[in-house]
N, C-alpha and C. Protein backbone atom coordinates (compact mmCIF):
# COMPACT_ATOMS: atom_id res chain seq x y z
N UNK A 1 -60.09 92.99 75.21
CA UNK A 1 -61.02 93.76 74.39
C UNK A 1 -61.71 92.83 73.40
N UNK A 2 -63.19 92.68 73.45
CA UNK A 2 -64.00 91.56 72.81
C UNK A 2 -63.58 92.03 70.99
N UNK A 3 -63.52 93.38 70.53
CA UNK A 3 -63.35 93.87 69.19
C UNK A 3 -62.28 92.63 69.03
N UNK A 4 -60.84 92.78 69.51
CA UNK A 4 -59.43 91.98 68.98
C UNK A 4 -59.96 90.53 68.91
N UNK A 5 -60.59 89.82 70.05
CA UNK A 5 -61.03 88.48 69.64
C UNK A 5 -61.35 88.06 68.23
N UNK A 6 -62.81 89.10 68.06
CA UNK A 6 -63.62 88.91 67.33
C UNK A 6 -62.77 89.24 65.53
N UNK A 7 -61.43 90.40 65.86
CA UNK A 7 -60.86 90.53 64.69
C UNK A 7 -60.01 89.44 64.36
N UNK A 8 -59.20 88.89 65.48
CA UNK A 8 -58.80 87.75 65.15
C UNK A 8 -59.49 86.50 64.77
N UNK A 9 -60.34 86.03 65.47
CA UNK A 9 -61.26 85.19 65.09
C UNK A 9 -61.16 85.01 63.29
N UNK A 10 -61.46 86.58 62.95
CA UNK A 10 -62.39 86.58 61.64
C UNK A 10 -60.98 86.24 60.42
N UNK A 11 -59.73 86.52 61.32
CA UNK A 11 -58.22 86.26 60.03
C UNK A 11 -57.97 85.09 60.21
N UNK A 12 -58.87 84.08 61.27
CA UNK A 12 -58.18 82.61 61.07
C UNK A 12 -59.42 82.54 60.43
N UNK A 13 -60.39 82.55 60.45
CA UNK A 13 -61.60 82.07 59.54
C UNK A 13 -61.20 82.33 58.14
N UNK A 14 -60.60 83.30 57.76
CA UNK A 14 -60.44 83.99 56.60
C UNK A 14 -59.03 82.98 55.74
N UNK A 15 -58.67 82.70 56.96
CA UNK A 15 -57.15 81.97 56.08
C UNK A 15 -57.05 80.05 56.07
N UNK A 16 -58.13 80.26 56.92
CA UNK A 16 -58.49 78.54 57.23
C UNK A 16 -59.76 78.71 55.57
N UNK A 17 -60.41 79.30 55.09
CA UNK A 17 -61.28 79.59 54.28
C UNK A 17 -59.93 79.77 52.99
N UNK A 18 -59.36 80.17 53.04
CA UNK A 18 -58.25 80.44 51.81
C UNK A 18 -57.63 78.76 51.60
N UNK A 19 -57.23 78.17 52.30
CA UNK A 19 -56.31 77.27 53.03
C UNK A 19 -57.47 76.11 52.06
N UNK A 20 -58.42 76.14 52.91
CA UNK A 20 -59.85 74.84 51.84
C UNK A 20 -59.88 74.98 50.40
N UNK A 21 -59.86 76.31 50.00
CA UNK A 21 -59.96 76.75 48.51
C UNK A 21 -58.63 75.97 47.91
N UNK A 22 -57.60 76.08 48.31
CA UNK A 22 -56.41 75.90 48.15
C UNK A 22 -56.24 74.48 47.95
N UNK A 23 -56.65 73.82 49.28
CA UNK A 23 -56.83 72.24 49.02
C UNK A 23 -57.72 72.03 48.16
N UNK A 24 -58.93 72.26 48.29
CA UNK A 24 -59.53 71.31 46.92
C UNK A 24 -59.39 71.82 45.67
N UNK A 25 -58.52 73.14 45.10
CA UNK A 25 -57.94 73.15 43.88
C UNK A 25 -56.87 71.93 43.94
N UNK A 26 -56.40 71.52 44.56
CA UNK A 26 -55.04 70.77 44.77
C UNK A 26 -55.68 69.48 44.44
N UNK A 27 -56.85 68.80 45.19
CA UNK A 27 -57.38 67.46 45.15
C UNK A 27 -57.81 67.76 43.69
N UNK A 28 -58.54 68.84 42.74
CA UNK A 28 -59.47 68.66 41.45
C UNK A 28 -58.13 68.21 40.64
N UNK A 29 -56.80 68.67 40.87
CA UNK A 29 -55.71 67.98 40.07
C UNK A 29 -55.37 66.56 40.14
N UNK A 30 -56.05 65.93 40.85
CA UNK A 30 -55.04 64.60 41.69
C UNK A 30 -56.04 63.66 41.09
N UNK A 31 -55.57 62.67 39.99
CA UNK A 31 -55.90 61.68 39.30
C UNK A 31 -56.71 60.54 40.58
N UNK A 32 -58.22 60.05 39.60
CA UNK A 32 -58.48 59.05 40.32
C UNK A 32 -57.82 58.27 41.40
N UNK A 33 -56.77 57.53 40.39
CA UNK A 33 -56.28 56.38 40.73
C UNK A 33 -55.01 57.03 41.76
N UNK A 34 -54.51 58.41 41.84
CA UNK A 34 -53.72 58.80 42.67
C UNK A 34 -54.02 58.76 44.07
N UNK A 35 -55.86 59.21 44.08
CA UNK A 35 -56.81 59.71 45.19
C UNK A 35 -56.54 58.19 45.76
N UNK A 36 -56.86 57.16 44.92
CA UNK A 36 -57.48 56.05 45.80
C UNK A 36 -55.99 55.40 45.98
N UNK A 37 -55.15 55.53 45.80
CA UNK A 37 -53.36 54.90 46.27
C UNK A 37 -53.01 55.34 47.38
N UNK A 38 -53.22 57.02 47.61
CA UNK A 38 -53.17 57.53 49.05
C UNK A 38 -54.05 57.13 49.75
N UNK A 39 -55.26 57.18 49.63
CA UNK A 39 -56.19 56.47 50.90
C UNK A 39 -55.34 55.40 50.89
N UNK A 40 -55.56 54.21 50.49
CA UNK A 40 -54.84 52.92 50.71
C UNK A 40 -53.20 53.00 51.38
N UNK A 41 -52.82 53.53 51.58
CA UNK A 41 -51.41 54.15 51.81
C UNK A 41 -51.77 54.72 53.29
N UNK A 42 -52.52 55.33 53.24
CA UNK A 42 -53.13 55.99 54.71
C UNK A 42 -53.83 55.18 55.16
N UNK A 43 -54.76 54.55 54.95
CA UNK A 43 -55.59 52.93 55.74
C UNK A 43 -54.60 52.25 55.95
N UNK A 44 -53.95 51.98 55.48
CA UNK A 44 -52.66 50.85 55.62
C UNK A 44 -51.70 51.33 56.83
N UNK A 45 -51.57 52.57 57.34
CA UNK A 45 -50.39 52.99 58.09
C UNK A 45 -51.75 53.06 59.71
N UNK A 46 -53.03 53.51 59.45
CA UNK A 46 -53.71 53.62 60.35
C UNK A 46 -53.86 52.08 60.91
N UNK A 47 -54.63 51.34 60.22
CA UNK A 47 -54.72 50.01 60.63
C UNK A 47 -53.58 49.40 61.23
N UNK A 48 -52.46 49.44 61.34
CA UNK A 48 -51.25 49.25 61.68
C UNK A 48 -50.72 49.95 62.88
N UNK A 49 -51.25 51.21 63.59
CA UNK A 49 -51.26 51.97 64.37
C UNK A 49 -51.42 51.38 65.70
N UNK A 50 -50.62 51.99 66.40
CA UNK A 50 -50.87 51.53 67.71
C UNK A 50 -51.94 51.60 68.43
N UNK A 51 -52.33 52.77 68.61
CA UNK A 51 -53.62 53.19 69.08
C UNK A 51 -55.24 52.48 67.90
N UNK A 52 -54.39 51.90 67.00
CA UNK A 52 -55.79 51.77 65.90
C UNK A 52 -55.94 50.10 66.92
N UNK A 53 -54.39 49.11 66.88
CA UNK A 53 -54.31 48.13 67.00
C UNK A 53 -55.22 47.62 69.04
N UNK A 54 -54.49 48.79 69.55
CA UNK A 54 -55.86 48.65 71.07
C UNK A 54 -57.02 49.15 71.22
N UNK A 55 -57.60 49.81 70.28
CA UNK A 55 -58.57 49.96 70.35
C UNK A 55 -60.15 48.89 70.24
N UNK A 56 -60.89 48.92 71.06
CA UNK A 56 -61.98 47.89 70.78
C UNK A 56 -63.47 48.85 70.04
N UNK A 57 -63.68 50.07 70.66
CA UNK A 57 -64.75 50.61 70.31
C UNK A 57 -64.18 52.11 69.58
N UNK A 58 -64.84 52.29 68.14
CA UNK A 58 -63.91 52.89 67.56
C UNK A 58 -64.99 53.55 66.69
N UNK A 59 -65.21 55.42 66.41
CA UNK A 59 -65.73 55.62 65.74
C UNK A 59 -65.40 56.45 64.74
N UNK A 60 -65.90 56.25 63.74
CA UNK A 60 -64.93 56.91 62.13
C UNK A 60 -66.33 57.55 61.52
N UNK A 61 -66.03 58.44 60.72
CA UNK A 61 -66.92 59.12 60.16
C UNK A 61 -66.49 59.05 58.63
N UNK A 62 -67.74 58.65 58.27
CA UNK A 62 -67.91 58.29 56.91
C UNK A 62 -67.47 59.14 56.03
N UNK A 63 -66.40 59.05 55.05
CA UNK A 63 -65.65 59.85 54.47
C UNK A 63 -66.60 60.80 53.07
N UNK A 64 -66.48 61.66 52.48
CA UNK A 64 -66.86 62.41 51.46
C UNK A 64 -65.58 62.09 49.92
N UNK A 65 -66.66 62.26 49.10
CA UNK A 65 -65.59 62.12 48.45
C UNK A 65 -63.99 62.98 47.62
N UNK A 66 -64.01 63.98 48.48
CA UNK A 66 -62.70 64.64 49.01
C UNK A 66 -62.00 64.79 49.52
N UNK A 67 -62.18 63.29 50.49
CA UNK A 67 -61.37 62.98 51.56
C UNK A 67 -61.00 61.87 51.54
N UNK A 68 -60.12 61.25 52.71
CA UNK A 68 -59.54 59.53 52.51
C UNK A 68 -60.37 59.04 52.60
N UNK A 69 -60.84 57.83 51.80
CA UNK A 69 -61.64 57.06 52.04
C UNK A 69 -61.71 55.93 53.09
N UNK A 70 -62.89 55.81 54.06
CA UNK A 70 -62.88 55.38 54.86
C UNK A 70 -63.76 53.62 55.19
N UNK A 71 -64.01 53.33 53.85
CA UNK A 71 -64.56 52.28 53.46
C UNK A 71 -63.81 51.27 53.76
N UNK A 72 -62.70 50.79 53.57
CA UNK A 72 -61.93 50.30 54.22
C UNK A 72 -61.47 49.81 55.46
N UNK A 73 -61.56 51.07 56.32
CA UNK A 73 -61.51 50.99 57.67
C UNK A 73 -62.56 50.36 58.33
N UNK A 74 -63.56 50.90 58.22
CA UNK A 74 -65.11 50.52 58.53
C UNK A 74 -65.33 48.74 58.51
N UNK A 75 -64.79 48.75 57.11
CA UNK A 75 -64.72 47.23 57.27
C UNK A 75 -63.65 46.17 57.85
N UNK A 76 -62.44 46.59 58.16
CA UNK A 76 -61.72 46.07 59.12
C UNK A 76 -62.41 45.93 60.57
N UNK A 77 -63.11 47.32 61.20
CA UNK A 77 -63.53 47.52 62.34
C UNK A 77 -64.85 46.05 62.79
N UNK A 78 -65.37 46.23 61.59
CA UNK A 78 -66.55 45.37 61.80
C UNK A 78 -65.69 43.74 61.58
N UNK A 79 -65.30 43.56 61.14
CA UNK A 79 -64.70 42.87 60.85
C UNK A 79 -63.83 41.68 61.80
N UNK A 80 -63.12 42.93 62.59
CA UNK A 80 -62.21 42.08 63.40
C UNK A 80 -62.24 42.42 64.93
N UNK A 81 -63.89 42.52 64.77
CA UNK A 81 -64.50 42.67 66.09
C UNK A 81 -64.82 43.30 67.25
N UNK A 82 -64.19 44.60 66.67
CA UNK A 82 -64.26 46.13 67.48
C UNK A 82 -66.09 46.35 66.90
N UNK A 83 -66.43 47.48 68.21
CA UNK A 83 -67.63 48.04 67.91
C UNK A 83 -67.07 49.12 67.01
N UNK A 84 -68.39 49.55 66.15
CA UNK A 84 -67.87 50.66 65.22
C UNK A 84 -69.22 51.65 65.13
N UNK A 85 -68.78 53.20 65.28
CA UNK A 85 -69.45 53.73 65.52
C UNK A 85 -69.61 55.08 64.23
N UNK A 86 -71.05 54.81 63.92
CA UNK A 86 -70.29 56.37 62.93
C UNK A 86 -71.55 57.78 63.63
N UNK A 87 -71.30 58.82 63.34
CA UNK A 87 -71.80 60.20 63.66
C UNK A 87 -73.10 59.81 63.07
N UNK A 88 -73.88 60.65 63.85
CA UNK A 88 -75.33 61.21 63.53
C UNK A 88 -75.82 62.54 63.80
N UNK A 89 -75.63 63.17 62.91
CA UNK A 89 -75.41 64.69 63.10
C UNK A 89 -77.24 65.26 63.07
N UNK A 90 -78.02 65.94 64.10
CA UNK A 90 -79.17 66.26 64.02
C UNK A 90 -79.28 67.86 64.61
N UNK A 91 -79.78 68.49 63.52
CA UNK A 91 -80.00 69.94 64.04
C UNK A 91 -78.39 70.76 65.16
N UNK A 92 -78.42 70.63 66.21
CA UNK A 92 -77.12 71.00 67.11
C UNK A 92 -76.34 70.10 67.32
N UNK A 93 -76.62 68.76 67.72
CA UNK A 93 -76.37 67.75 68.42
C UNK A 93 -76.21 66.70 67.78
N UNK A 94 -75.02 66.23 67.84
CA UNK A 94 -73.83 64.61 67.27
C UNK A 94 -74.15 63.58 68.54
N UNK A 95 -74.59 62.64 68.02
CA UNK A 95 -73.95 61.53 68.22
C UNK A 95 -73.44 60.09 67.82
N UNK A 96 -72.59 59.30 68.52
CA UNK A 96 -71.56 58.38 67.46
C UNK A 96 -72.66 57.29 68.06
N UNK A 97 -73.24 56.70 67.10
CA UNK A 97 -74.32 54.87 67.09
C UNK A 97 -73.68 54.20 66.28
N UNK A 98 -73.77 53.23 66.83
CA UNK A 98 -73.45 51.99 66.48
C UNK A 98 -73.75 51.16 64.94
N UNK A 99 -72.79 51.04 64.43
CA UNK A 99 -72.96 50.09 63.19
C UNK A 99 -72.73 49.02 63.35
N UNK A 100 -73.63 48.55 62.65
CA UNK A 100 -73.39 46.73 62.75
C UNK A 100 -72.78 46.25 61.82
N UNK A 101 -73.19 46.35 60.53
CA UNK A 101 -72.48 45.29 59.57
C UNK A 101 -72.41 46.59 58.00
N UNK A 102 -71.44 46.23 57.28
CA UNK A 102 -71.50 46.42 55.84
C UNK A 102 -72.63 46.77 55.17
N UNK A 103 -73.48 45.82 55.35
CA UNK A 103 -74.94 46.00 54.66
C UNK A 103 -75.93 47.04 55.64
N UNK A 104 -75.78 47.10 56.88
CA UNK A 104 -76.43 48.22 57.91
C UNK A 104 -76.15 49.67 57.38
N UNK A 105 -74.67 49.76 57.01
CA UNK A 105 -73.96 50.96 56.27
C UNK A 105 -74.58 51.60 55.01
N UNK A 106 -74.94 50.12 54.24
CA UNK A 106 -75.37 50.37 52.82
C UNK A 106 -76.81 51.22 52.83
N UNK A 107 -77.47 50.26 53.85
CA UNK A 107 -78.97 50.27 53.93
C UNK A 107 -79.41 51.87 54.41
N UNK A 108 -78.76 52.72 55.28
CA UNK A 108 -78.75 54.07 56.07
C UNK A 108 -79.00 55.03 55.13
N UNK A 109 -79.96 56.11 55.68
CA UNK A 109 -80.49 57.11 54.56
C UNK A 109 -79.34 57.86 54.40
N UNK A 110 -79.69 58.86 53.40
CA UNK A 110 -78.37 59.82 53.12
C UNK A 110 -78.60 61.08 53.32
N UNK A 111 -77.69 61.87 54.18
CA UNK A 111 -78.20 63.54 54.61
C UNK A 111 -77.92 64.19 53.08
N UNK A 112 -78.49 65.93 53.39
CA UNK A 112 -78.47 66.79 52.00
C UNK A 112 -76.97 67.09 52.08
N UNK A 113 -76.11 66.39 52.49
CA UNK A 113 -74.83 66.55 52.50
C UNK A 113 -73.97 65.32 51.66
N UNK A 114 -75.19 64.02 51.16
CA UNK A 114 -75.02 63.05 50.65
C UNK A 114 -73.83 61.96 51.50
N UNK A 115 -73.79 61.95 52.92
CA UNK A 115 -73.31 61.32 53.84
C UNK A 115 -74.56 60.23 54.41
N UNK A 116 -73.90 59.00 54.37
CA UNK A 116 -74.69 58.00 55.09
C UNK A 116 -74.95 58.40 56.85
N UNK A 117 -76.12 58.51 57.80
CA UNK A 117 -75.99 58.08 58.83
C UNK A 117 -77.30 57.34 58.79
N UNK A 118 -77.66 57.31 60.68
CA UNK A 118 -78.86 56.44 60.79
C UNK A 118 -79.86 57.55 61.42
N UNK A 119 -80.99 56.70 60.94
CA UNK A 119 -82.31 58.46 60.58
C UNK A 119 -82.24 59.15 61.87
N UNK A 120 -83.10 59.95 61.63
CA UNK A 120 -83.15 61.21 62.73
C UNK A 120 -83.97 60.50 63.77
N UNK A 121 -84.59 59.70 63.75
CA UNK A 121 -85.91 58.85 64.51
C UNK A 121 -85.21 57.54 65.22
N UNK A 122 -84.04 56.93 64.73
CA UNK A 122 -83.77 55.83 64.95
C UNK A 122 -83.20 55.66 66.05
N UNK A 123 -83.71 54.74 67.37
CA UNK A 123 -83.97 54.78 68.25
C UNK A 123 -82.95 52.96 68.83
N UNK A 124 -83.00 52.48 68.19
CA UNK A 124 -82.46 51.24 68.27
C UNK A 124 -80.79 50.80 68.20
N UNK A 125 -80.88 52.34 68.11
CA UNK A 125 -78.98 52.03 67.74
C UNK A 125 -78.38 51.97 69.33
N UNK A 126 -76.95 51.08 69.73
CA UNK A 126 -76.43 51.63 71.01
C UNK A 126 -75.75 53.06 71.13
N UNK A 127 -75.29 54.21 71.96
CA UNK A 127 -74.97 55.31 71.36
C UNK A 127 -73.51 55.30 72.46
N UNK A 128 -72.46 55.51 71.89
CA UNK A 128 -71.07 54.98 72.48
C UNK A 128 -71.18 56.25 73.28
N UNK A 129 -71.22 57.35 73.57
CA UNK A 129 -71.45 58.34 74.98
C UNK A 129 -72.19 57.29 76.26
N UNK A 130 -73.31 56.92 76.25
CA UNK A 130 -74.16 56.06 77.20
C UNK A 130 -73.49 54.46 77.30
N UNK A 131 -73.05 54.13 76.07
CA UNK A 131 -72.44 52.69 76.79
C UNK A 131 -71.25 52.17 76.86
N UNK A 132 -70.35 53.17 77.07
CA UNK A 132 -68.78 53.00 77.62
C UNK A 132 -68.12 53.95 76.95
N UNK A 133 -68.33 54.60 76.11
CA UNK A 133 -67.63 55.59 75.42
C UNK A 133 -66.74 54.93 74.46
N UNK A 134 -65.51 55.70 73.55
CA UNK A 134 -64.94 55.63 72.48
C UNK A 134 -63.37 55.28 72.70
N UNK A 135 -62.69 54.71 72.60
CA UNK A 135 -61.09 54.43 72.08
C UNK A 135 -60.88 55.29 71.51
N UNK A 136 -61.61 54.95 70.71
CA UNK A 136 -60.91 56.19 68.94
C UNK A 136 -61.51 56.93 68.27
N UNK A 137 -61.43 57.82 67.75
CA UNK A 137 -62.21 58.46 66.84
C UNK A 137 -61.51 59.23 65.43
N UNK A 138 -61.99 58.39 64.74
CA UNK A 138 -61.47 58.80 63.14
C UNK A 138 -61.88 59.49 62.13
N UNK A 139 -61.40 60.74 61.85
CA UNK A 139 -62.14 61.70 61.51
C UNK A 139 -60.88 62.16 59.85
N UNK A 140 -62.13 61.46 58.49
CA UNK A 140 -61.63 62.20 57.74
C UNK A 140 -61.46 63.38 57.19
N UNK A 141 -60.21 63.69 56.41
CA UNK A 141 -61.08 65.53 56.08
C UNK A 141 -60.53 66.18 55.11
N UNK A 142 -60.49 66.88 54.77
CA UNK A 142 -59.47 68.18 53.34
C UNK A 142 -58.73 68.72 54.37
N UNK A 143 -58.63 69.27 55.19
CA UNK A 143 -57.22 69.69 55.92
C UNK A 143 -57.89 69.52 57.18
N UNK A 144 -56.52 69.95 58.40
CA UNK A 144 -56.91 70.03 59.69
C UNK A 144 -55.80 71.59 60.27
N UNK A 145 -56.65 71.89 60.80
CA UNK A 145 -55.72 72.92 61.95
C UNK A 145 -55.60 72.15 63.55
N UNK A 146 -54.80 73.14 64.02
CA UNK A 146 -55.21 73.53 65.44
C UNK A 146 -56.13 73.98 66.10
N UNK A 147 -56.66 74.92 65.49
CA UNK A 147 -57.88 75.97 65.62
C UNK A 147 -58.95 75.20 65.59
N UNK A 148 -59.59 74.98 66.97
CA UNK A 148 -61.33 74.63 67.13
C UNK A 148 -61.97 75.50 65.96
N UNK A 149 -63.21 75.06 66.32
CA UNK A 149 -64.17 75.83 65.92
C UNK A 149 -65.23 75.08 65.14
N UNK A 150 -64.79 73.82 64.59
CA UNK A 150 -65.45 72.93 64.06
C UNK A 150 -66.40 72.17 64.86
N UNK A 151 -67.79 72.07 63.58
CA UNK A 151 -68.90 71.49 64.06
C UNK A 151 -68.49 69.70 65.03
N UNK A 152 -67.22 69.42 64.23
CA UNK A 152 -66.94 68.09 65.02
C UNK A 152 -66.32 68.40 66.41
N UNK A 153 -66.22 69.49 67.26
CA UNK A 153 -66.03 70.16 68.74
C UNK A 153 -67.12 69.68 68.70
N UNK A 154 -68.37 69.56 68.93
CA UNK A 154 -69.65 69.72 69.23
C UNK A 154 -69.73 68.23 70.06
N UNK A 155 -69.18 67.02 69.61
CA UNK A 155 -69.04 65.79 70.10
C UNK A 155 -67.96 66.04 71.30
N UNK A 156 -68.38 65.80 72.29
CA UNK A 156 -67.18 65.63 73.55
C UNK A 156 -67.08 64.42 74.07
N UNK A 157 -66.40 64.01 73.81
CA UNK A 157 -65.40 62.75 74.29
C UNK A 157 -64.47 63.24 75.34
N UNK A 158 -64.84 62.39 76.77
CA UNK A 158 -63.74 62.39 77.63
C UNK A 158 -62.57 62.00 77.64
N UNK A 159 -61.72 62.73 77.47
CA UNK A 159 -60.41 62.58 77.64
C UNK A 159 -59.64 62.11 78.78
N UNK A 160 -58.49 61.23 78.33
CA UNK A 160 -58.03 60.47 78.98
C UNK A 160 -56.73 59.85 78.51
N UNK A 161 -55.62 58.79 78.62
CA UNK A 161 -54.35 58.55 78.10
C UNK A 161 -54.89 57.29 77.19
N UNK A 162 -56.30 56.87 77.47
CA UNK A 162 -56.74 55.75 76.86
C UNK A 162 -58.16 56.33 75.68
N UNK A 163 -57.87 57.31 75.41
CA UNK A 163 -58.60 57.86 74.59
C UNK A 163 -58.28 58.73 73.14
N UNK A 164 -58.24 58.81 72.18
CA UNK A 164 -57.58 59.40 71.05
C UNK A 164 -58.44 59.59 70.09
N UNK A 165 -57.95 60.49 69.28
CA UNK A 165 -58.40 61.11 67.94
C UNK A 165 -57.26 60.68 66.78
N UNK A 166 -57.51 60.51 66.01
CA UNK A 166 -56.82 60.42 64.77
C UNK A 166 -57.52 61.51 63.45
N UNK A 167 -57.01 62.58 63.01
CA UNK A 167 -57.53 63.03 62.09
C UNK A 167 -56.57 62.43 60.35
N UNK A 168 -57.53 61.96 59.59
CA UNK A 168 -56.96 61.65 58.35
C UNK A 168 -57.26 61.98 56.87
């Protein structure tokens, strides 16, 4: 019966919606210097990761600042010679292009969401769907469920035993 879907649907929306409120009262308590000890604490256990350590082409999405910071990572990736890929979110449709360097990062306009990507026009990037696909994908955030439903579903990555997500 489509009604029960649609009622259920609406009590995980409703408690995944309670659940966010909940976290970022929790983060407005949590001292600067607390925020940035856990990221570092969490970069430190990721980078160290098995799946972080085989991975060659790897894409992370640029963190907000309510989430782990991902500045760090980004620059290991570029760094020690993995491709690194971050999101480009346009109207329906994601996709993960290619970053080159630190300063490529800096230089990238900023959406009304105040997230770095590369413009809506930009045409020059490689796009990891078309040229071998992803290892990894690192996705920071204020919480995670089980429950799809998120605009980051919208990216499909083929799955495989050589393929992974990390949410952090």
């Amino acid at each position: 019966m489509p009604w029960r879907i649609h009622s259920r649907s609406m009590h995980v929306q409703a408690a995944k919606a309670a659940l966010r409120n909940r976290l970022k009262k929790q983060l407005k308590t949590m001292t600067v210097e607390r925020r940035q000890r856990e990221s570092l604490e969490i970069t430190q256990k990721l980078l160290n990761h098995e799946w972080y350590q085989r991975s060659h082409r790897v894409s992370v999405y640029i963190s907000m600042d309510d989430e782990v910071d991902t500045t760090q990572v980004v620059e290991d990736i570029l760094t020690s010679g993995r491709q690194c890929f971050i999101p480009r979110y346009v109207n329906d449709q994601m996709d993960m292009l290619q970053l080159h360097s630190l300063d490529d990062l800096a230089a990238l306009p900023v959406t009304k969401w105040n997230i770095k990507q590369p413009a809506d026009d930009d045409k020059s990037r490689l796009d990891a769907l078309t040229s071998g696909g992803l290892d990894l994908i690192l996705v920071p955030g204020l919480g995670f469920s089980l429950v799809g439903g998120s605009w980051l579903f919208m990216y499909r990555l083929p799955v495989d035993e050589d393929n992974h997500n990390l949410f952090i």
